[in-house]
Protein backbone atom coordinates (compact mmCIF):
# COMPACT_ATOMS: atom_id res chain seq x y z
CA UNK A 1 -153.77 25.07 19.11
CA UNK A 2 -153.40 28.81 19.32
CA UNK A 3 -150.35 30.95 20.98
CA UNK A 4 -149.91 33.45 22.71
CA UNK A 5 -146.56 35.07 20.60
CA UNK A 6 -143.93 36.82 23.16
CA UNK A 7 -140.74 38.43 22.28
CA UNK A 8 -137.27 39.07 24.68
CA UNK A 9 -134.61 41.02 24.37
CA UNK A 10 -136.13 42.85 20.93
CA UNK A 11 -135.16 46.56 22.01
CA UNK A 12 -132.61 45.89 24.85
CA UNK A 13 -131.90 43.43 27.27
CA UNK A 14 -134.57 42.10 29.61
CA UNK A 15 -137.49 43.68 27.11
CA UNK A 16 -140.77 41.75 26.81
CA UNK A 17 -142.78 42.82 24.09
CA UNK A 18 -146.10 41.07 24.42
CA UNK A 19 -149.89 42.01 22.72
CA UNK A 20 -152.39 43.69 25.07
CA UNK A 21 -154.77 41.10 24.42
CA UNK A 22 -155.34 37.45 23.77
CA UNK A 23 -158.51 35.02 22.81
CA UNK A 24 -158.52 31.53 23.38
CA UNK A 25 -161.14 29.21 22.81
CA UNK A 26 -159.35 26.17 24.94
CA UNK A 27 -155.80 25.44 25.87
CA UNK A 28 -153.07 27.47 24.41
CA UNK A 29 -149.29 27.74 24.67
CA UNK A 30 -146.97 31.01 25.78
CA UNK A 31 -144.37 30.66 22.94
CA UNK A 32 -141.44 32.76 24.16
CA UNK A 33 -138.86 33.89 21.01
CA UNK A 34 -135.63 35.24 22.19
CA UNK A 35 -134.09 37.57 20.35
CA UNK A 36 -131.00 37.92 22.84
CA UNK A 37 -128.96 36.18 25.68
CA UNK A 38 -130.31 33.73 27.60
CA UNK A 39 -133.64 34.33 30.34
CA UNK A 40 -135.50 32.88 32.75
CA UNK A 41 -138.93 33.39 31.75
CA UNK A 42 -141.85 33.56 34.31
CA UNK A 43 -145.42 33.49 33.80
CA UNK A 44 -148.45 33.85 36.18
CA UNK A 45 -152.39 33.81 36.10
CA UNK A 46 -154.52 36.40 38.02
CA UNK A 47 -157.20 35.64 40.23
CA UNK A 48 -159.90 35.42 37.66
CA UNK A 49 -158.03 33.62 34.83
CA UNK A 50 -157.15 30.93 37.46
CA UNK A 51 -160.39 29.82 38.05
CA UNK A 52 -160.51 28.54 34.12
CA UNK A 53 -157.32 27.83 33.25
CA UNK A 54 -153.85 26.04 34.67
CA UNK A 55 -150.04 26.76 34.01
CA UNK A 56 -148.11 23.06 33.43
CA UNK A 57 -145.26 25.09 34.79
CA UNK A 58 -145.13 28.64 35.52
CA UNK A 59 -141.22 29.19 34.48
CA UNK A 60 -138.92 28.11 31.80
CA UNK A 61 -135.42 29.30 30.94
CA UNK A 62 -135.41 30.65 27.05
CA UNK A 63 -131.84 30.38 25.71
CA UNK A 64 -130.18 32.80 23.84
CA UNK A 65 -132.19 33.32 20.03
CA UNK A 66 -133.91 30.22 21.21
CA UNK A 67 -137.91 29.88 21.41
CA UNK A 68 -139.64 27.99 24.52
CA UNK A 69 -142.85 27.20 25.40
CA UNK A 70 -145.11 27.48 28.65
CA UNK A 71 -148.68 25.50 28.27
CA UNK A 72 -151.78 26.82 29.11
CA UNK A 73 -154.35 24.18 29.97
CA UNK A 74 -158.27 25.91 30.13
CA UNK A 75 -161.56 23.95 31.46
CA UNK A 76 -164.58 24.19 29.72
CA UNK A 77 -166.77 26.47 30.38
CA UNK A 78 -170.16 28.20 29.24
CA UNK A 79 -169.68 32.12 29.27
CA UNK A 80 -166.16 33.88 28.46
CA UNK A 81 -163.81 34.99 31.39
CA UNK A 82 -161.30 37.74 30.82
CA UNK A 83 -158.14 37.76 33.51
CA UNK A 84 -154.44 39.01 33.23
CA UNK A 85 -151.62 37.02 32.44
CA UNK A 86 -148.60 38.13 33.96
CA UNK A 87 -144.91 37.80 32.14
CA UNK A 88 -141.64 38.61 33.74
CA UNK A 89 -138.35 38.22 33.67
CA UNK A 90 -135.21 39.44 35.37
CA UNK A 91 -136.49 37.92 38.43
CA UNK A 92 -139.27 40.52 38.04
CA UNK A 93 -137.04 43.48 37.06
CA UNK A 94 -139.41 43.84 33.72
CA UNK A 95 -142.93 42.95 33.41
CA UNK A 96 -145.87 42.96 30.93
CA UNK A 97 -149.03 42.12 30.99
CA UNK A 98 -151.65 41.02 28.29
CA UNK A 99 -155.47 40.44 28.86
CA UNK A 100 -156.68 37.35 28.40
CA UNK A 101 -160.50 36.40 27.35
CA UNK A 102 -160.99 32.36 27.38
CA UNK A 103 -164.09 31.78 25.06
CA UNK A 104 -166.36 29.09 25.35
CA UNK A 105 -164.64 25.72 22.95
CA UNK A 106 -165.49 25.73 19.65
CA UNK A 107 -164.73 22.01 19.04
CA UNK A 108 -168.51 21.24 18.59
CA UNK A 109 -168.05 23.96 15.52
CA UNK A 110 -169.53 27.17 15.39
CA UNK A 111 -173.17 26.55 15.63
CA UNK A 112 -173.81 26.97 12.07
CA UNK A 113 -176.07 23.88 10.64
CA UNK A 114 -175.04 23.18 7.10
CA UNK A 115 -176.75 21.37 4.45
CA UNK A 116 -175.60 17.83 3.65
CA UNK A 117 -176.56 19.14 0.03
CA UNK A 118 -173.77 21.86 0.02
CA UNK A 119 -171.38 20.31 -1.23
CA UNK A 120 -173.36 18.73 -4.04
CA UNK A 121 -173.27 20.78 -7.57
CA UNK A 122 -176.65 22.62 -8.39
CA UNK A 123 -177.58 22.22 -12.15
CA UNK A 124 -178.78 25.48 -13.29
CA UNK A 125 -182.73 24.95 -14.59
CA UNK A 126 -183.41 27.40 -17.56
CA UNK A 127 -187.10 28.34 -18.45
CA UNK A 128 -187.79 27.73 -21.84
CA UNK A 129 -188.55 30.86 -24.27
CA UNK A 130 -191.54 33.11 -23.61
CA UNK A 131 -193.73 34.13 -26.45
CA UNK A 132 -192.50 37.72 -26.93
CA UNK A 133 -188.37 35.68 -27.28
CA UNK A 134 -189.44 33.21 -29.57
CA UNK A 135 -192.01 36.07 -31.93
CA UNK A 136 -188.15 38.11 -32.07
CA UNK A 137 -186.37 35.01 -32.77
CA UNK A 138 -188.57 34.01 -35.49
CA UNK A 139 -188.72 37.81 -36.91
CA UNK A 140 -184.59 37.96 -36.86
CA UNK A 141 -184.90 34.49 -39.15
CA UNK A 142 -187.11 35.88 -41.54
CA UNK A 143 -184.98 38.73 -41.40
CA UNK A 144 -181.81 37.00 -42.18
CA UNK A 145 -183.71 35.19 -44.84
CA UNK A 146 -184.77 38.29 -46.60
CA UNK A 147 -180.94 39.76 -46.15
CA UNK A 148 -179.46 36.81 -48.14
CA UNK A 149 -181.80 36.42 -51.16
CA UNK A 150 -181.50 40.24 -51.64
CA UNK A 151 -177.90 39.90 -51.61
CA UNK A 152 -178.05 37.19 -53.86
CA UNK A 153 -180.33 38.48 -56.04
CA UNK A 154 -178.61 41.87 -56.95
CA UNK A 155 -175.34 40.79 -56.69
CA UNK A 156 -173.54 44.03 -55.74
CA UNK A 157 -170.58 44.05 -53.19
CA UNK A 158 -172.18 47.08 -51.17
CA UNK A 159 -175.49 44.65 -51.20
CA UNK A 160 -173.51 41.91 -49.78
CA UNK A 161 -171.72 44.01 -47.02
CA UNK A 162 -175.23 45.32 -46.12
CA UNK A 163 -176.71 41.62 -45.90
CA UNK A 164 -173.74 41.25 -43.68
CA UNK A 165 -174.34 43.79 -41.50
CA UNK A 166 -177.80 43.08 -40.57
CA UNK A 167 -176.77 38.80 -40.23
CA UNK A 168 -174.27 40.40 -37.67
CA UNK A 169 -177.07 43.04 -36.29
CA UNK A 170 -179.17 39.89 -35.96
CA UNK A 171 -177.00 37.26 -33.73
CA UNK A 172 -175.89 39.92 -31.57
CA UNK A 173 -180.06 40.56 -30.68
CA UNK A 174 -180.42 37.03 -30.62
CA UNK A 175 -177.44 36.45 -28.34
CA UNK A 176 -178.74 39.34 -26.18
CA UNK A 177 -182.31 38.34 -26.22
CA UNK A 178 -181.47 34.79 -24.89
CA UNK A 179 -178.21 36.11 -21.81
């Protein structure tokens, strides 16, 4: 359930610090923090918001650095209403007000139609080789072939690091032909 966060006695005594606006989707609660002494807390619906929603109880006394809580209760409806909500305290000495839009419930979810397969893992189907991948795989064999009978052959160290070179030149084509 969502709420609708107010806070007394933040800056001085009988303050009410409250958001402009407010979106509920269905019932919702007034949660009151106190950050001072003790208030009577009192909370009203304008014309418009009171054809969609219902206060349990319109009042509540908030002790000092305590929290309370005033329910909302909405109806259901098919098109969003937007009213004010009215919060005072100080028997109305300080006021503030804070738009409130009542949305349409979401319970039914979000009208988004998902997949029973979703959830299932998808196995990744590679194609095999084409003609031109397997002709450069074959020629990087033969090539690797050639590399290590010439090494062998001549027997040189500077031979060998050259056949070593082009074995290394080789898997990183292959490796990059087949990514």
């Amino acid at each position: 359930m969502s709420a609708l966060s107010v806070h007394l006695n933040r800056e001085r005594p009988r303050d009410i610090d409250a958001p402009a606006s407010f979106v509920a989707d269905g019932p919702f609660d007034v949660a009151v923090e106190n950050h001072g002494g003790g208030s009577h807390v009192h909370v009203r619906l304008d014309e418009t918001l009171s054809r969609v929603a219902r206060l349990r109880d319109g009042s509540q006394y908030v002790g000092g650095d305590g929290i309370g809580h005033l329910r909302v209760d909405t109806r259901s409806i098919e098109t969003p209403v937007t009213g004010t909500l009215t919060i005072s305290v100080g028997y109305g000495a300080e006021t503030a007000t804070v738009e409130v839009r009542v949305e349409p419930s979401r319970e039914s979810g979000y009208g988004i139609d998902v997949d029973d397969d979703l959830g299932t893992p998808q196995i990744e189907q590679r194609e095999p080789p084409d003609a031109e991948t397997v002709a450069l795989l074959s020629l990087a064999g033969v090539a690797l072939l050639a590399a290590a009978a010439v090494a062998v052959s001549v027997g040189s160290t500077v031979v060998v690091a050259a056949a070593a070179f082009v074995a290394l030149i080789t898997v990183v084509g292959v490796v990059l032909a087949l990514a």
